[in-house]
Protein backbone atom coordinates (compact mmCIF):
# COMPACT_ATOMS: atom_id res chain seq x y z
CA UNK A 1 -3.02 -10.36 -27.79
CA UNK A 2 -3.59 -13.61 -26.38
CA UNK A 3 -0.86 -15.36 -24.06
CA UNK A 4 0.43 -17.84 -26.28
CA UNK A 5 1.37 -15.41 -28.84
CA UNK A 6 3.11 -13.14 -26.51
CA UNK A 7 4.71 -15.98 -25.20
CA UNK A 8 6.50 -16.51 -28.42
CA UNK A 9 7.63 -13.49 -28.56
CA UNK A 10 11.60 -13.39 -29.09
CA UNK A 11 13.89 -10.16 -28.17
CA UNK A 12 14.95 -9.83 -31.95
CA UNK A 13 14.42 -7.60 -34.18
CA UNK A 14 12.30 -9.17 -37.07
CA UNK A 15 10.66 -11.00 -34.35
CA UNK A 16 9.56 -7.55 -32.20
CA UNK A 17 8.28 -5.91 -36.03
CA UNK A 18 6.20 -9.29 -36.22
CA UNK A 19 4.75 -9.08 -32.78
CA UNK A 20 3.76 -5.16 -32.91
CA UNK A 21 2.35 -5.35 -36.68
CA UNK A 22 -0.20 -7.94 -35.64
CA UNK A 23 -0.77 -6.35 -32.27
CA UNK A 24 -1.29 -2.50 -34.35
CA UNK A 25 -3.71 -5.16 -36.88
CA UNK A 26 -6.02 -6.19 -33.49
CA UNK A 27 -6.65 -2.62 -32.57
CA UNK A 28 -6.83 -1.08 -35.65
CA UNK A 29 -8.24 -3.02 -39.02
CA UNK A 30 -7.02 -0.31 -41.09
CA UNK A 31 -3.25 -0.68 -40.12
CA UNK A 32 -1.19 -1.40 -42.58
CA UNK A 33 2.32 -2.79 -41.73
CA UNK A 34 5.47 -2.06 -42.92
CA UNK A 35 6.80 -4.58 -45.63
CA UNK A 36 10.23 -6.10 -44.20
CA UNK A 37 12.82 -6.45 -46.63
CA UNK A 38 14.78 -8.84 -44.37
CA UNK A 39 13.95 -11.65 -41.87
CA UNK A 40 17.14 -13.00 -40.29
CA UNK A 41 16.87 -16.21 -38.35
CA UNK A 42 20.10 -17.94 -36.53
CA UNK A 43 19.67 -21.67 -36.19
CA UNK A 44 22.21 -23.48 -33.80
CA UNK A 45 22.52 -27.20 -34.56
CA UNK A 46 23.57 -29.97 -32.59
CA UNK A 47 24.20 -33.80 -34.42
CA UNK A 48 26.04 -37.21 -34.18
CA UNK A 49 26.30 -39.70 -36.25
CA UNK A 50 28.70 -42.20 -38.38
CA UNK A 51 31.39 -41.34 -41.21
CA UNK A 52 33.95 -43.33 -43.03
CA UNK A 53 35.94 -40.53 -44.22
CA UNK A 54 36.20 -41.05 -47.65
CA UNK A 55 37.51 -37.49 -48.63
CA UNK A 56 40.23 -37.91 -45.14
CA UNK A 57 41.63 -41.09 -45.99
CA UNK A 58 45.59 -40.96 -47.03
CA UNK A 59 45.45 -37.73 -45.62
CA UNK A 60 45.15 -38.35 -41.22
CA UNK A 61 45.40 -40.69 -39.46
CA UNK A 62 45.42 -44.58 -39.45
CA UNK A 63 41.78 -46.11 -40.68
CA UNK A 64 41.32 -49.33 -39.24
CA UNK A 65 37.51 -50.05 -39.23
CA UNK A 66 34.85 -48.59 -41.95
CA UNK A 67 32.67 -46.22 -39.52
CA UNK A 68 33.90 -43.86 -36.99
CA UNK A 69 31.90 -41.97 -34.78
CA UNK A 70 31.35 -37.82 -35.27
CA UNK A 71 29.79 -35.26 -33.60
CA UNK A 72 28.85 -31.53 -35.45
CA UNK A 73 28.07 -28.29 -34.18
CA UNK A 74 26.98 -25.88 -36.57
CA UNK A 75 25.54 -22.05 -37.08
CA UNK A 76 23.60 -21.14 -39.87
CA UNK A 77 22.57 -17.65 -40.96
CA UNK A 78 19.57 -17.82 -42.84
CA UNK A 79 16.81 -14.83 -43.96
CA UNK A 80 13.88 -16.09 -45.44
CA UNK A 81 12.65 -12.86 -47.17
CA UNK A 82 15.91 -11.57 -48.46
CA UNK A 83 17.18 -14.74 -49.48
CA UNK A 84 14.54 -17.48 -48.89
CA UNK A 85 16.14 -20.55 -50.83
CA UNK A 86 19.83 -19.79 -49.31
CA UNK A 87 21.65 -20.45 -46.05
CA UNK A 88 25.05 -19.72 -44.86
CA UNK A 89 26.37 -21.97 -42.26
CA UNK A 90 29.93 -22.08 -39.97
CA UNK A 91 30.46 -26.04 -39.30
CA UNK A 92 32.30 -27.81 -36.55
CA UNK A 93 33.30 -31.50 -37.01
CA UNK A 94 34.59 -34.04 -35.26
CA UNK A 95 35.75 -36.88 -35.93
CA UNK A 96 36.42 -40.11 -33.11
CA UNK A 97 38.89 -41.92 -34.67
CA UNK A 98 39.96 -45.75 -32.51
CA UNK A 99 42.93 -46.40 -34.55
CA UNK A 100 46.70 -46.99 -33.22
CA UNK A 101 46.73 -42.77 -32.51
CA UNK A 102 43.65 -42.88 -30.95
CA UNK A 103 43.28 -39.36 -31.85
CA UNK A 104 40.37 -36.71 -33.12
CA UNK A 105 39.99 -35.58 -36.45
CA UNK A 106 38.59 -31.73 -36.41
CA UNK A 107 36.99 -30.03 -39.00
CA UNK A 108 35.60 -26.36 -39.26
CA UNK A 109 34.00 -25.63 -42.50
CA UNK A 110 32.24 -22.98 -44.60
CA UNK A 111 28.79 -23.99 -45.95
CA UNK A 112 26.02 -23.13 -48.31
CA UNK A 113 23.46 -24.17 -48.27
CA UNK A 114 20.09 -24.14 -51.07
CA UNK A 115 16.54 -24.74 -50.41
CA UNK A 116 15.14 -26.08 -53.28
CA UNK A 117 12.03 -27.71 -51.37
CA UNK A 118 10.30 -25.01 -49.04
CA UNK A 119 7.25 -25.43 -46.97
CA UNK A 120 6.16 -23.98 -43.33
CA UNK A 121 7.09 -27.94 -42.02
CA UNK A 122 9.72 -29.13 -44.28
CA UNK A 123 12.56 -28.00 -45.74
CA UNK A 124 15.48 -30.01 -48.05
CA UNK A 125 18.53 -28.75 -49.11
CA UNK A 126 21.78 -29.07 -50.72
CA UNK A 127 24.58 -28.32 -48.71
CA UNK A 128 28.31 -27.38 -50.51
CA UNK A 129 31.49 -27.40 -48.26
CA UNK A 130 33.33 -24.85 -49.73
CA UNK A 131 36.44 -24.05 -47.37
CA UNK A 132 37.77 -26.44 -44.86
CA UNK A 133 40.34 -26.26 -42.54
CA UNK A 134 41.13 -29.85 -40.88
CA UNK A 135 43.49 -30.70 -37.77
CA UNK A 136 44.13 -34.51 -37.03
CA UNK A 137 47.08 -36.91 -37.06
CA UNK A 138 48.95 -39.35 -39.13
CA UNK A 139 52.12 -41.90 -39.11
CA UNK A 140 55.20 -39.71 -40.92
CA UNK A 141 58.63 -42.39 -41.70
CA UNK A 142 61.29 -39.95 -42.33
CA UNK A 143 64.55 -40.91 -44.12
CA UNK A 144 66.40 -41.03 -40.45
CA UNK A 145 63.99 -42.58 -38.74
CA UNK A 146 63.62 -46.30 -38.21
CA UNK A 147 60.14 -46.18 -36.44
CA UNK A 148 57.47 -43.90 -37.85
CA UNK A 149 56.99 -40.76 -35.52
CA UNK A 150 53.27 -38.76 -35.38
CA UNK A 151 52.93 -35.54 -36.89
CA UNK A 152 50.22 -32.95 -36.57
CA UNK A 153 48.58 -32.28 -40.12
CA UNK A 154 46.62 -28.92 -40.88
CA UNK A 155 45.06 -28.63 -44.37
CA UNK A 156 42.86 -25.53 -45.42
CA UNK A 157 41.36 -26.63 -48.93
CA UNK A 158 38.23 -25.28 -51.45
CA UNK A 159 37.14 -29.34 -51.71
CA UNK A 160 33.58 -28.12 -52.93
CA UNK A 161 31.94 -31.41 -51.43
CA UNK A 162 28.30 -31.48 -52.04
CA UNK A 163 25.70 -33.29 -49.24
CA UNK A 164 21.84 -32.94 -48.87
CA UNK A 165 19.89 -32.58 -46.05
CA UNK A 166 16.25 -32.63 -44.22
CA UNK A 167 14.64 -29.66 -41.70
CA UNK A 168 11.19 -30.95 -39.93
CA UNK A 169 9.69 -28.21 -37.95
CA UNK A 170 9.21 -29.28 -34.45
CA UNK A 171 8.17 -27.04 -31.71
CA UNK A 172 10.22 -23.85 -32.33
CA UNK A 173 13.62 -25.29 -34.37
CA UNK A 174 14.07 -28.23 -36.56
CA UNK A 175 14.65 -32.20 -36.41
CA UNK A 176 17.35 -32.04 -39.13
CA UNK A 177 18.93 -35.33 -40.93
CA UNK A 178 21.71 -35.25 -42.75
CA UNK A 179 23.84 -36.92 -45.91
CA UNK A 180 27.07 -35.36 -45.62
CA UNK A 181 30.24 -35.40 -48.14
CA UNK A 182 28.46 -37.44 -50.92
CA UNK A 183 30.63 -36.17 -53.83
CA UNK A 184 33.54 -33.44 -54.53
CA UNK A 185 34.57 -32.08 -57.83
CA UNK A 186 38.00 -31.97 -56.19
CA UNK A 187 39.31 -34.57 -54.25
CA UNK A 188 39.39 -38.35 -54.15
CA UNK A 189 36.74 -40.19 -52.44
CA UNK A 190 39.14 -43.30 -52.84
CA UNK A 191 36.16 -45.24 -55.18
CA UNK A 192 34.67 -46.19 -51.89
CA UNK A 193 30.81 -45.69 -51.31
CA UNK A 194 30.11 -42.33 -48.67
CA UNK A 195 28.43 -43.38 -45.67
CA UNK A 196 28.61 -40.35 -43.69
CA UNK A 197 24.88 -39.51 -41.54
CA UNK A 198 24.14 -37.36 -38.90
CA UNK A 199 20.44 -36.50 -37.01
CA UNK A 200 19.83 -33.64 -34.55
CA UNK A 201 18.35 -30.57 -33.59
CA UNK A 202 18.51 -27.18 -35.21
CA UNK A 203 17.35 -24.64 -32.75
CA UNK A 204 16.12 -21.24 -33.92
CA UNK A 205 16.96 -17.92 -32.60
């Protein structure tokens, strides 16, 4: 085998069966290899980009301005010959709010995600936020109080909000781009137009 392919090599599984069905096709023409009835890939993404919180507003925290900055960091199972147009994904988000709390807005998320364009350099998919669980803070005015206090504010939801996004292969992951929280079935988006982007770097493992 030559250098460059052993290089690739990776220590998993599907990878190894890969690697040792080519190397049995070079020394033998008559080898036939195994069919694999799974291929399962873990890609580790890293983004930033804007939001203005459509689906958050009324909910945390004080919204001054129309864009905040966020950051994501997200894990997505996905098995191309098992389930090639699906992904799962476990999403961290958060959220840089510059209001009077000066406080974060964090998100983790459940995700699926389908491929409905496929091709060895590009992939585009919808992505639906199915559970969410959200930490942040907001102004609370009790009935005894003559200055509002700040609360903490948890809320685990099913808000179903749909987004799309972009995977370019580059090198060995993915320069990804993404349109999150466009729309939801369930909750308000306040009539206000989503602006909520991110870019990064999926890498694959």
């Amino acid at each position: 085998m030559d250098e460059e392919r052993i290089d690739r090599v990776r220590l998993t599984l599907s990878n190894l069966r890969r690697f040792f069905n080519a190397y049995n096709k070079e020394v033998d023409p008559e080898y036939i290899a195994k069919k694999m009835h799974s291929d399962l890939e873990y890609r580790l993404g890293v983004f930033a980009g804007i939001t203005n919180g459509i689906f958050r507003k009324g909910l945390l925290s004080t919204f001054e301005q129309e864009t905040y900055p966020q950051f994501i960091v997200d894990l997505e199972l996905y098995d191309k010959i098992a389930f090639p147009s699906h992904g799962l994904a476990i999403q961290y988000k958060q959220t840089l709010f510059t209001g009077d709390l000066e406080d974060n807005d964090h998100e983790f998320s459940i995700n699926h995600r389908f491929k409905f364009i496929k091709t060895p350099k590009l992939q585009v998919f919808l992505n639906t936020k199915m559970i969410t669980y959200t930490i942040g803070k907001r102004d609370f005015l009790g009935p005894d109080f003559i200055d509002p206090s700040v609360i903490t504010v948890t809320n685990l939801e099913t808000p179903f909000i749909f987004g799309l996004g972009t995977d370019i292969k580059l090198k060995r992951g993915y320069l990804t781009f993404q349109y999150h929280d466009i729309y939801s079935f369930v909750i308000d988006g306040s009539d206000e137009f989503p602006v909520d982007i991110t870019a990064g770097y999926r890498f694959v493992f």
